[in-house]
N, C-alpha and C. Protein backbone atom coordinates (compact mmCIF):
# COMPACT_ATOMS: atom_id res chain seq x y z
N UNK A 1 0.83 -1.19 0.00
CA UNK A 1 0.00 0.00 0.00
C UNK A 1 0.87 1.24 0.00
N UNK A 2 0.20 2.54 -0.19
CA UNK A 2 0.86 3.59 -0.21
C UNK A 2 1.46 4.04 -1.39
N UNK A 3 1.91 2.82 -2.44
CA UNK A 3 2.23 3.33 -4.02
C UNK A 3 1.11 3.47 -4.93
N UNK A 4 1.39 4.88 -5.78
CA UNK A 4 0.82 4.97 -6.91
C UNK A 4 0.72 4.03 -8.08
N UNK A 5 -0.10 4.24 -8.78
CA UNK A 5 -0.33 2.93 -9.86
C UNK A 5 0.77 3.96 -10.95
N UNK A 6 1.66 3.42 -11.66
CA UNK A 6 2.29 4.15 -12.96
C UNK A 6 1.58 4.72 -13.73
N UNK A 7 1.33 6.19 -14.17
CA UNK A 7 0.72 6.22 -15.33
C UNK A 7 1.97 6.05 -16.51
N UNK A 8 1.04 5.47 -18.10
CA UNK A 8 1.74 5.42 -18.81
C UNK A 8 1.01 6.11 -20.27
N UNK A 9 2.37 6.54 -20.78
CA UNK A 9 2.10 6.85 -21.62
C UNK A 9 1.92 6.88 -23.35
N UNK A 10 0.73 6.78 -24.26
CA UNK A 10 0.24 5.79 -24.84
C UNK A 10 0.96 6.63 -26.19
N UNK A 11 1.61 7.74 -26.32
CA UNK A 11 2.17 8.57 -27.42
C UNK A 11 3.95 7.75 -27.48
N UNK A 12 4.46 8.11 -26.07
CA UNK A 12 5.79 7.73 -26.41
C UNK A 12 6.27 6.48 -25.25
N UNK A 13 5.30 5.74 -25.05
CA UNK A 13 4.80 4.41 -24.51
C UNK A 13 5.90 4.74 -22.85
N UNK A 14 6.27 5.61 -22.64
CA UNK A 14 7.33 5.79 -21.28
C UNK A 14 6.35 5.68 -20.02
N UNK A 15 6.49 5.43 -18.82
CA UNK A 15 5.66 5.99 -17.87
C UNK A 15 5.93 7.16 -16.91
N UNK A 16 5.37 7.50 -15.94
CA UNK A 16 5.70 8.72 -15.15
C UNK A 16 4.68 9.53 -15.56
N UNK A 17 3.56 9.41 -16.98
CA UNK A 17 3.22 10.48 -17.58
C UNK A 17 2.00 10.01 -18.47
N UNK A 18 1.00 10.83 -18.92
CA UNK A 18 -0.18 10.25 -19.77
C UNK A 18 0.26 11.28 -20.61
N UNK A 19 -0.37 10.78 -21.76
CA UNK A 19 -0.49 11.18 -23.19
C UNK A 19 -1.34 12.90 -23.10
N UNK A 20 -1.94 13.31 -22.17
CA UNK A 20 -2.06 14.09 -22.17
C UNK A 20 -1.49 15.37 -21.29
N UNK A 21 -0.17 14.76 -20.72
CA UNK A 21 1.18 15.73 -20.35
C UNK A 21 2.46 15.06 -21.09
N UNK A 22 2.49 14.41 -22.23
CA UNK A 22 3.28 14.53 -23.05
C UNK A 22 4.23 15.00 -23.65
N UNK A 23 5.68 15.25 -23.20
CA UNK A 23 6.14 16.75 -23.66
C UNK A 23 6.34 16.30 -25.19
N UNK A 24 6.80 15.27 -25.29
CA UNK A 24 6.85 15.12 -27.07
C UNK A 24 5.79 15.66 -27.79
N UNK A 25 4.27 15.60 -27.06
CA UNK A 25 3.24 15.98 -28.05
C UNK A 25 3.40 17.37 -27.61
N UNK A 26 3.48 17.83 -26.27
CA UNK A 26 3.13 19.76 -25.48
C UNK A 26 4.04 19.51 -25.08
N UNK A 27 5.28 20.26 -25.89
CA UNK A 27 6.31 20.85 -25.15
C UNK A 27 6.11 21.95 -24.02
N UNK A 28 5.20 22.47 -24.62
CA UNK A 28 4.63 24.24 -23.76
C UNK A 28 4.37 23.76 -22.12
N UNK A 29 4.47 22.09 -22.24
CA UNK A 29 3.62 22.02 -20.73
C UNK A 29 5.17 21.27 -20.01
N UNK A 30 6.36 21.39 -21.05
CA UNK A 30 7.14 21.13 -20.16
C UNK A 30 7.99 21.87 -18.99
N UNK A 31 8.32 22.03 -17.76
CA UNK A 31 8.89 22.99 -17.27
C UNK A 31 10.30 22.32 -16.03
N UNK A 32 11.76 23.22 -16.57
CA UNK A 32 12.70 22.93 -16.11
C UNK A 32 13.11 23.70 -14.41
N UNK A 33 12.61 23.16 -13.22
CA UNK A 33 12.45 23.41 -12.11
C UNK A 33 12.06 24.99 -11.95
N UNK A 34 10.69 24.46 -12.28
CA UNK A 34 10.05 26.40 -12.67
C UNK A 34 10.47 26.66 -13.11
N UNK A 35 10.85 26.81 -14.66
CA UNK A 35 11.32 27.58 -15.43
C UNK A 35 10.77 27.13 -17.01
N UNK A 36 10.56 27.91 -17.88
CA UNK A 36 10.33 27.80 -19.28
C UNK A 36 11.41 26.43 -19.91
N UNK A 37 11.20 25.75 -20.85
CA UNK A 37 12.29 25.29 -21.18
C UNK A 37 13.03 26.19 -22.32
N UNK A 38 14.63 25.80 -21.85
CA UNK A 38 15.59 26.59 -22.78
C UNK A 38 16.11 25.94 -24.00
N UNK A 39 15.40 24.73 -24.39
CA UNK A 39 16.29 24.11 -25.82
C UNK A 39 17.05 22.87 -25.46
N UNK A 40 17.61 23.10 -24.42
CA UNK A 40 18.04 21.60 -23.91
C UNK A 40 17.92 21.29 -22.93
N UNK A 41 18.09 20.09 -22.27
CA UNK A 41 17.86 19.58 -21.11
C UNK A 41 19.03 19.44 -20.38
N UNK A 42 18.74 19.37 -19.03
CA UNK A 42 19.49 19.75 -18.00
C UNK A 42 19.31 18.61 -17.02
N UNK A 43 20.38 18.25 -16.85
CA UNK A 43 20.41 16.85 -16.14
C UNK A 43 19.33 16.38 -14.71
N UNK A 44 19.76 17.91 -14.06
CA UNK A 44 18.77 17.68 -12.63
C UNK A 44 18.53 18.98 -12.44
N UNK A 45 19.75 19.94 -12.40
CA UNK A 45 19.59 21.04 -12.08
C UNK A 45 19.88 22.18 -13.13
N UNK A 46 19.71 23.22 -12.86
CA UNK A 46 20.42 23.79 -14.47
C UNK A 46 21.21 24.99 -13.65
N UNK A 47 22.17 25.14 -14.70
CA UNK A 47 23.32 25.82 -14.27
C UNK A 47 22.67 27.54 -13.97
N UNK A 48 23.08 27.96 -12.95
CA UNK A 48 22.28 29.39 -12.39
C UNK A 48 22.81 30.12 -13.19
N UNK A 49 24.17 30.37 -14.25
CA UNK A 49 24.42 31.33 -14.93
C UNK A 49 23.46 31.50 -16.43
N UNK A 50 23.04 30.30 -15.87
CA UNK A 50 21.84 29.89 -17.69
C UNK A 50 20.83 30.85 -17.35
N UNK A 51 20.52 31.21 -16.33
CA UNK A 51 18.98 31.49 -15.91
C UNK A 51 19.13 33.46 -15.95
N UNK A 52 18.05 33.89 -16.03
CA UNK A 52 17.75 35.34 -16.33
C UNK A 52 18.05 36.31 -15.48
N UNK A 53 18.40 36.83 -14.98
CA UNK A 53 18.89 37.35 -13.59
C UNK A 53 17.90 39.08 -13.65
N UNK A 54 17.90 39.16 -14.54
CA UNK A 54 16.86 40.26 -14.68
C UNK A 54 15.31 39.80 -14.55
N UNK A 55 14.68 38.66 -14.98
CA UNK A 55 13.61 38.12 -14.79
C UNK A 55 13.08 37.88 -13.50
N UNK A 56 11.99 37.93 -12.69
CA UNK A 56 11.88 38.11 -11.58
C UNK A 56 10.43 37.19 -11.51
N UNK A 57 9.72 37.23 -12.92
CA UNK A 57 8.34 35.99 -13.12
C UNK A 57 8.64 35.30 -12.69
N UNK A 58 7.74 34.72 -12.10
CA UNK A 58 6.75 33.43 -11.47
C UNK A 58 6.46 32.56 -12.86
N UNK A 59 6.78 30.98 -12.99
CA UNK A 59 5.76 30.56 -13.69
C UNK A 59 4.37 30.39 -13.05
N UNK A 60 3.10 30.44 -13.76
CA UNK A 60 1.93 29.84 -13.84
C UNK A 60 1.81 29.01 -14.30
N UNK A 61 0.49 28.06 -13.59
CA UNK A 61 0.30 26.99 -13.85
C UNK A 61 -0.97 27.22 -14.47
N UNK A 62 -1.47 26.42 -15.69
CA UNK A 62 -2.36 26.54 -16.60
C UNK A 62 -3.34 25.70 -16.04
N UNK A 63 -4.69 25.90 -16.08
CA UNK A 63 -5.83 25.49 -15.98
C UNK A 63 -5.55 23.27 -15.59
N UNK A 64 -4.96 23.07 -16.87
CA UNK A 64 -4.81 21.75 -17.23
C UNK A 64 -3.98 21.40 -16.12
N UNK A 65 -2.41 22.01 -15.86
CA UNK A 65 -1.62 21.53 -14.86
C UNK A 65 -2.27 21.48 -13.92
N UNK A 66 -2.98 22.78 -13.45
CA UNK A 66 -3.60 22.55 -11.84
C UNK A 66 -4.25 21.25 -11.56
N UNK A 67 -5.11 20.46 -12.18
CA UNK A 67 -6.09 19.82 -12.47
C UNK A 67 -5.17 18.45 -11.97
N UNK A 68 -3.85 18.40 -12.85
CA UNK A 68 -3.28 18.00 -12.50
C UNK A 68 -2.36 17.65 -11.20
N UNK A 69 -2.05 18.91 -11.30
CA UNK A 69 -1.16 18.89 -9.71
C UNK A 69 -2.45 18.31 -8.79
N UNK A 70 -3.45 19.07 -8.73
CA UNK A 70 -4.90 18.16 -7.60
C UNK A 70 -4.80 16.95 -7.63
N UNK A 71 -4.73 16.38 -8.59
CA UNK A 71 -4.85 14.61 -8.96
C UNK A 71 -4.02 14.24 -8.28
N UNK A 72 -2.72 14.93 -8.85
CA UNK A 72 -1.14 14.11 -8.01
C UNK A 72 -1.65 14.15 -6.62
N UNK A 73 -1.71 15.69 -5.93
CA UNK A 73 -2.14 15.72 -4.63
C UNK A 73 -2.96 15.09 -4.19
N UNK A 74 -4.07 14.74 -4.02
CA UNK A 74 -4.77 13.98 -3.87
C UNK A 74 -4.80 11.96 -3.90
N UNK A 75 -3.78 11.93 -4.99
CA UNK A 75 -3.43 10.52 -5.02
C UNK A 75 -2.02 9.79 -3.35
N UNK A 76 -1.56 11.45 -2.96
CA UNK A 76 -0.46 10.80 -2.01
C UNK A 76 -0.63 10.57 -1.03
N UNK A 77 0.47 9.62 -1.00
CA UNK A 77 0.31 8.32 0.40
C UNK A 77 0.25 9.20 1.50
N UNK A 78 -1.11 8.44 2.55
CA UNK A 78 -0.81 8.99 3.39
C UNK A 78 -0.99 8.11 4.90
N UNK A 79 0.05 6.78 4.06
CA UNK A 79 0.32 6.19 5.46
C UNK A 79 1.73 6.62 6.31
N UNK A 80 1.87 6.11 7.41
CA UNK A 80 2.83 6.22 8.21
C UNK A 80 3.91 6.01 7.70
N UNK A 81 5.20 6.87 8.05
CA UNK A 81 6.38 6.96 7.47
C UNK A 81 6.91 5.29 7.90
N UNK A 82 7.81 4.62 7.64
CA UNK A 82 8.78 3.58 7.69
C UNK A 82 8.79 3.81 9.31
N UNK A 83 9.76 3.10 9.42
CA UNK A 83 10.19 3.15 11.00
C UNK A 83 11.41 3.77 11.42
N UNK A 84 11.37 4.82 12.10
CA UNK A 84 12.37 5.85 12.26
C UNK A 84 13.79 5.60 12.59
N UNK A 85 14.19 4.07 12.84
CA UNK A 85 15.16 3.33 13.04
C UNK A 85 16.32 3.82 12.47
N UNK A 86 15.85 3.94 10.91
CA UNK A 86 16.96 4.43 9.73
C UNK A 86 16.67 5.71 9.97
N UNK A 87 16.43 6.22 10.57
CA UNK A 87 16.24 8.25 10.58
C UNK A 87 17.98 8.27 10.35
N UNK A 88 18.53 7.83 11.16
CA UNK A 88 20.34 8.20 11.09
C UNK A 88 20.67 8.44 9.93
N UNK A 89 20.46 7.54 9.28
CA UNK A 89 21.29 6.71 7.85
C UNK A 89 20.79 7.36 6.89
N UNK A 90 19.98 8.19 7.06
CA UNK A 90 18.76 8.71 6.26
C UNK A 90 18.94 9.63 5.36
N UNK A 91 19.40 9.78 4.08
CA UNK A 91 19.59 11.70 3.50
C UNK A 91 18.38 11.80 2.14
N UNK A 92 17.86 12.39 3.03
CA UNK A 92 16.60 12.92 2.10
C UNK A 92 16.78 13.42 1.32
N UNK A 93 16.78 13.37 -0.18
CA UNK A 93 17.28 14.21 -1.55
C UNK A 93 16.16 15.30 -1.61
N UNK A 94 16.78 16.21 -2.05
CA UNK A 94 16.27 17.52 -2.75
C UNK A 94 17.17 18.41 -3.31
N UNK A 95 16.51 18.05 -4.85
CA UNK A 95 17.22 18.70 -5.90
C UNK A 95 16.73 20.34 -5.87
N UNK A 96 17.27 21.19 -5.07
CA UNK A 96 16.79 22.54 -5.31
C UNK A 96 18.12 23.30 -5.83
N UNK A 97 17.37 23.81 -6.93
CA UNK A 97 18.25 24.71 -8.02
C UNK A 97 18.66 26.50 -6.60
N UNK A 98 19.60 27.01 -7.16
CA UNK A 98 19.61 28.32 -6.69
C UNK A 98 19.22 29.46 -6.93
N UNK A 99 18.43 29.63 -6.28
CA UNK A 99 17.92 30.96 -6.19
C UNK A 99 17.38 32.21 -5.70
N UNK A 100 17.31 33.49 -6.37
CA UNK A 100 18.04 34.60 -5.95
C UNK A 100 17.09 35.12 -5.08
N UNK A 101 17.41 35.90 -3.79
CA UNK A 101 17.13 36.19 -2.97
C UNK A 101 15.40 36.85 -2.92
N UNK A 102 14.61 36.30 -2.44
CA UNK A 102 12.99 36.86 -2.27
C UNK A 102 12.44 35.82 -3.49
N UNK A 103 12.92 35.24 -4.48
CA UNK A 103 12.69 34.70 -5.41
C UNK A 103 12.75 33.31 -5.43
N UNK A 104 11.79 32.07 -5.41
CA UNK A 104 10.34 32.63 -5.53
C UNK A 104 10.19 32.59 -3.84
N UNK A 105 9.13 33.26 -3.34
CA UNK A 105 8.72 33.26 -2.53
C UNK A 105 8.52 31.82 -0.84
N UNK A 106 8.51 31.85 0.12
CA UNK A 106 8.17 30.63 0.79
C UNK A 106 7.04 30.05 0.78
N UNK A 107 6.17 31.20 0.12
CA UNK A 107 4.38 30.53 0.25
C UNK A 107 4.34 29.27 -0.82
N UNK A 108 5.40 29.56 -1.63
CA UNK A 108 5.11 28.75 -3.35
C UNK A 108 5.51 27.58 -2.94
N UNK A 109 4.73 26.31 -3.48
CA UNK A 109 5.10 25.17 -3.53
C UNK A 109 5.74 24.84 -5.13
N UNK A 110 6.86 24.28 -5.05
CA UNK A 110 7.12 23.43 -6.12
C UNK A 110 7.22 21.90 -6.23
N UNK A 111 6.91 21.34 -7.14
CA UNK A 111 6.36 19.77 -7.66
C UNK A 111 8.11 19.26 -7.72
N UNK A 112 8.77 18.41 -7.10
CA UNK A 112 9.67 18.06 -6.96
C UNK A 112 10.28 17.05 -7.46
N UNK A 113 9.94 16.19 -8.34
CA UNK A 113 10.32 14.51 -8.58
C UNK A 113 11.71 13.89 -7.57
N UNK A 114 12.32 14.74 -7.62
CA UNK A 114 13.94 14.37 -7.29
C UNK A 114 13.82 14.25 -5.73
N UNK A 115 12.49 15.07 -5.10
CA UNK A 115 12.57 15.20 -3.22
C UNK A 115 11.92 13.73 -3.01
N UNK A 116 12.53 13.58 -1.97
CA UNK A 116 11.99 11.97 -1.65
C UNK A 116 10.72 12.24 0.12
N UNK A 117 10.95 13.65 0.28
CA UNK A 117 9.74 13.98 1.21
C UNK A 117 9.40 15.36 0.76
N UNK A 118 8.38 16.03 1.42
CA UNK A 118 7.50 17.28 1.48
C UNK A 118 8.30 17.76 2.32
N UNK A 119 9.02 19.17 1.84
CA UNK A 119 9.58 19.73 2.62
C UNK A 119 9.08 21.23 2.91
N UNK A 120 9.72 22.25 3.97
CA UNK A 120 9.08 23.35 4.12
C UNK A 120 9.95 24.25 5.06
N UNK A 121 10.32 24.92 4.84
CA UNK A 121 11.01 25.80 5.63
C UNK A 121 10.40 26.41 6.70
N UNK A 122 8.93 26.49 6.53
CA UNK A 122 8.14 27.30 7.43
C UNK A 122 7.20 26.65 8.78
N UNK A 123 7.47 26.27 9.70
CA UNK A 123 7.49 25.42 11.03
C UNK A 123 5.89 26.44 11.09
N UNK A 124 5.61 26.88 10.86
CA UNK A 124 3.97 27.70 11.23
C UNK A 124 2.96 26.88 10.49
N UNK A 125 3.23 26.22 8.96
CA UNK A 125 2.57 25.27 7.94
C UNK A 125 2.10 24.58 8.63
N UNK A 126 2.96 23.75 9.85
CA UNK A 126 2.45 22.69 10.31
C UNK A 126 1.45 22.47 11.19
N UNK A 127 0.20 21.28 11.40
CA UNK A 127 -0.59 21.63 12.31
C UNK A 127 -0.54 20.45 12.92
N UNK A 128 0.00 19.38 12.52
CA UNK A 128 1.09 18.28 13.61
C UNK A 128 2.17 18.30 13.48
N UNK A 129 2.98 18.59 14.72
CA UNK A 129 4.75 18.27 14.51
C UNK A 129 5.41 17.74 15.61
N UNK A 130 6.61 17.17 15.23
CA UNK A 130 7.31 16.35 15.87
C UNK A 130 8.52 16.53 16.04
N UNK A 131 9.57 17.09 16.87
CA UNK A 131 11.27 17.51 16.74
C UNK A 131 11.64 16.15 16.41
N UNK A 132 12.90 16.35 15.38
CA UNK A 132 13.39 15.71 14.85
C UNK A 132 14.66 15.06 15.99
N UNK A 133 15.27 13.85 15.41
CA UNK A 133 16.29 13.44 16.48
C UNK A 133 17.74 14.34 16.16
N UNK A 134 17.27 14.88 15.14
CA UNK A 134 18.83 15.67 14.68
C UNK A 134 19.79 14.89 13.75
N UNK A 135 19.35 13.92 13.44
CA UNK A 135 20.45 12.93 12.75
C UNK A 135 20.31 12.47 11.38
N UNK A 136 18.53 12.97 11.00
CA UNK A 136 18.39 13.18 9.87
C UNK A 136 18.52 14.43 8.63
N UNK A 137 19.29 14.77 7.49
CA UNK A 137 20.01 15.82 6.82
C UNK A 137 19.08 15.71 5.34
N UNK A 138 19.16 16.31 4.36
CA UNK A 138 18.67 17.10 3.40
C UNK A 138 19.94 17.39 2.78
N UNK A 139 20.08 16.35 2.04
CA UNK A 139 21.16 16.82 0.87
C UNK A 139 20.69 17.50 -0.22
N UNK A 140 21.47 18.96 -0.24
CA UNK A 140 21.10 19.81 -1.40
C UNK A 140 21.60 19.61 -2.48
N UNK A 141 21.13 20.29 -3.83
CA UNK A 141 21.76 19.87 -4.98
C UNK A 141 23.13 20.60 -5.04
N UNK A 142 23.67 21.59 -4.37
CA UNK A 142 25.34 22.09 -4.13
C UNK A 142 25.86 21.56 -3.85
N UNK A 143 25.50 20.14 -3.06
CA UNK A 143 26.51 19.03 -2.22
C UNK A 143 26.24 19.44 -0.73
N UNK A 144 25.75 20.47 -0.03
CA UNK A 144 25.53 20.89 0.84
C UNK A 144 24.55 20.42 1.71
N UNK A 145 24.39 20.22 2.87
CA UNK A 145 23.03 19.33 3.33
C UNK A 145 22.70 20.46 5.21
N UNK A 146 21.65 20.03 5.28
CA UNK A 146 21.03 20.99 6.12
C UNK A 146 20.02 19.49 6.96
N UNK A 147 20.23 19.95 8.27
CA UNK A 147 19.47 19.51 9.45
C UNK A 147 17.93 19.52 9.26
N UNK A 148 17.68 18.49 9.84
CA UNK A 148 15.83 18.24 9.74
C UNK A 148 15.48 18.78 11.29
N UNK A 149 14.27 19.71 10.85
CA UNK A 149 14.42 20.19 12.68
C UNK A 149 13.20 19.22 12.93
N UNK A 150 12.49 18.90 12.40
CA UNK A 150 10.96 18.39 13.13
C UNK A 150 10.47 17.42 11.57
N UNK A 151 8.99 16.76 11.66
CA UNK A 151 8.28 16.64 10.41
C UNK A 151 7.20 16.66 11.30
N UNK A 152 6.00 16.43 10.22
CA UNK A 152 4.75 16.89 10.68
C UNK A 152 3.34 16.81 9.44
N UNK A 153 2.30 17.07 10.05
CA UNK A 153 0.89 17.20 8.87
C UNK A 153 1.27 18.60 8.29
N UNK A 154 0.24 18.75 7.45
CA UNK A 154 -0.16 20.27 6.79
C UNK A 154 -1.07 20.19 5.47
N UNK A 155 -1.57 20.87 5.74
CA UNK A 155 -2.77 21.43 4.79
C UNK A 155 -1.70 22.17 3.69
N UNK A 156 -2.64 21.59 2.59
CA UNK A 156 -1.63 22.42 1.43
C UNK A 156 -3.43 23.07 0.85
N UNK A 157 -3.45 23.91 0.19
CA UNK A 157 -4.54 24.66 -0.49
C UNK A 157 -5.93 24.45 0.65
N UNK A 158 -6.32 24.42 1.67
CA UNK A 158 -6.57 24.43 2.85
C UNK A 158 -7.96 22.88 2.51
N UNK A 159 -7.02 21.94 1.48
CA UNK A 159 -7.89 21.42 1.10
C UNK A 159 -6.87 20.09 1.05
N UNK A 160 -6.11 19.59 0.64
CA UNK A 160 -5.39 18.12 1.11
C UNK A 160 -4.16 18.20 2.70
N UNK A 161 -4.40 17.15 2.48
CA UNK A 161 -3.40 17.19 3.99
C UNK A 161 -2.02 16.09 3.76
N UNK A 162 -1.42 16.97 3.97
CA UNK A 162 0.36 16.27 3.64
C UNK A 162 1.01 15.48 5.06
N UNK A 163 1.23 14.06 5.04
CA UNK A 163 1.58 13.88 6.15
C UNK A 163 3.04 13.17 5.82
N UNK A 164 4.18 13.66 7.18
CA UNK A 164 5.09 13.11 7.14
C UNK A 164 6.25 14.23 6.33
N UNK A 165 5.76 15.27 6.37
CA UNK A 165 6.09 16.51 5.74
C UNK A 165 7.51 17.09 6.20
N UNK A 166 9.02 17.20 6.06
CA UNK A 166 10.07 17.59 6.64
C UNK A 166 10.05 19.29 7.05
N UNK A 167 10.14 19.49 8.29
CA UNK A 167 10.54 21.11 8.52
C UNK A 167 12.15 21.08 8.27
N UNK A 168 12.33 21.80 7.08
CA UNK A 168 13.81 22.15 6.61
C UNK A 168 14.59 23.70 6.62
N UNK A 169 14.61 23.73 8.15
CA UNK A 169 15.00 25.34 8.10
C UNK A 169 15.89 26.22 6.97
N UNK A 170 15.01 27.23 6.19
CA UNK A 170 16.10 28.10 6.00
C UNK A 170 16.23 27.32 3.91
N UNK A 171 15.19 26.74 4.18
CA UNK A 171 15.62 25.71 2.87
C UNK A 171 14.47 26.78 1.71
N UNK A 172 14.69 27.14 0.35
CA UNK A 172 14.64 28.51 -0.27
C UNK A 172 13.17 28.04 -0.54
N UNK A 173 12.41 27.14 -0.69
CA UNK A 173 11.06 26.86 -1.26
C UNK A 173 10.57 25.94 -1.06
N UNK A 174 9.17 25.86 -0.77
CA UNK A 174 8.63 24.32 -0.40
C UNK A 174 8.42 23.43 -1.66
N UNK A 175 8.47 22.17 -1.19
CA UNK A 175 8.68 20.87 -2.33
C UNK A 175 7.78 20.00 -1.50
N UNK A 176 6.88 19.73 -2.79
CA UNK A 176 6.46 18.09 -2.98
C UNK A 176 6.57 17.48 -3.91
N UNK A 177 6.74 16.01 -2.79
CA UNK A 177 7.95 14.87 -3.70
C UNK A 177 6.79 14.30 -4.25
């Protein structure tokens, strides 16, 4: 229990994806960690000198994505984490790109593939929490890794509830994995 069924997809037969988020068929709906795509692809992260430094937009999410993102949301597990045994051993990935100061915001959630939990910088989100033992870390995509202070529930759009959610102080944007 707790796993998603694969979607697959019936254009370029891959899964992760339906034929109707396709980037082969809608490129327009592809996007490189919030960002437009630039022509090529970027392994995990994309290099910060690539990116606009004068640009200060937000992407939006189109009618169709939202619809989407709900589905995803709505489809996640929300049984009990593993057994905290391995908390030690534990490094929670999150691929977060860099970026520039106020930009984007802490309220914004971003869709994460690469985070292996819901993370959040903001310890107020939560409306169950739990201090962490200290021994579990958040490896960033710099190589850099940061302390887990707590995890916990939270309401995301005051309408699903995220459980098992990491408080990641100080960490630039919230992610769900």
């Amino acid at each position: 229990t707790g796993q998603h069924p694969a979607r697959h997809c019936t254009h370029c037969n891959k899964l992760g994806h339906s034929v109707d988020f396709c980037w082969d068929l809608h490129p327009e709906k592809r996007l490189v960690r919030g960002r437009p795509p630039s022509g090529k692809r970027s392994p995990s992260v994309s290099d910060s000198s690539q990116s606009n430094p004068s640009s200060g937009a937000k992407s939006k999410l189109s009618p169709d994505q939202l619809k989407e993102l709900q589905a995803y949301i709505s489809r996640l597990s929300t049984t009990p984490e593993e057994s905290s045994t391995s908390e030690g051993a534990q490094l929670a990935q999150a691929l977060v790109a860099s970026t520039e100061q106020g930009n984007p915001s802490l309220g914004d959630w971003i869709v994460d593939s690469g985070a292996t939990h819901h993370m959040t910088g903001d310890s107020k989100l939560f409306q169950e929490y739990q201090l962490s033992s200290g021994k579990q870390r958040v490896s960033m995509a710099d190589g850099s890794s940061i302390s887990v202070a707590g995890k916990g529930s939270l309401s995301l759009l005051n309408k699903y509830r995220l459980h098992n959610a990491l408080h990641v102080p100080n960490i630039p944007v919230n992610l769900l994995s």
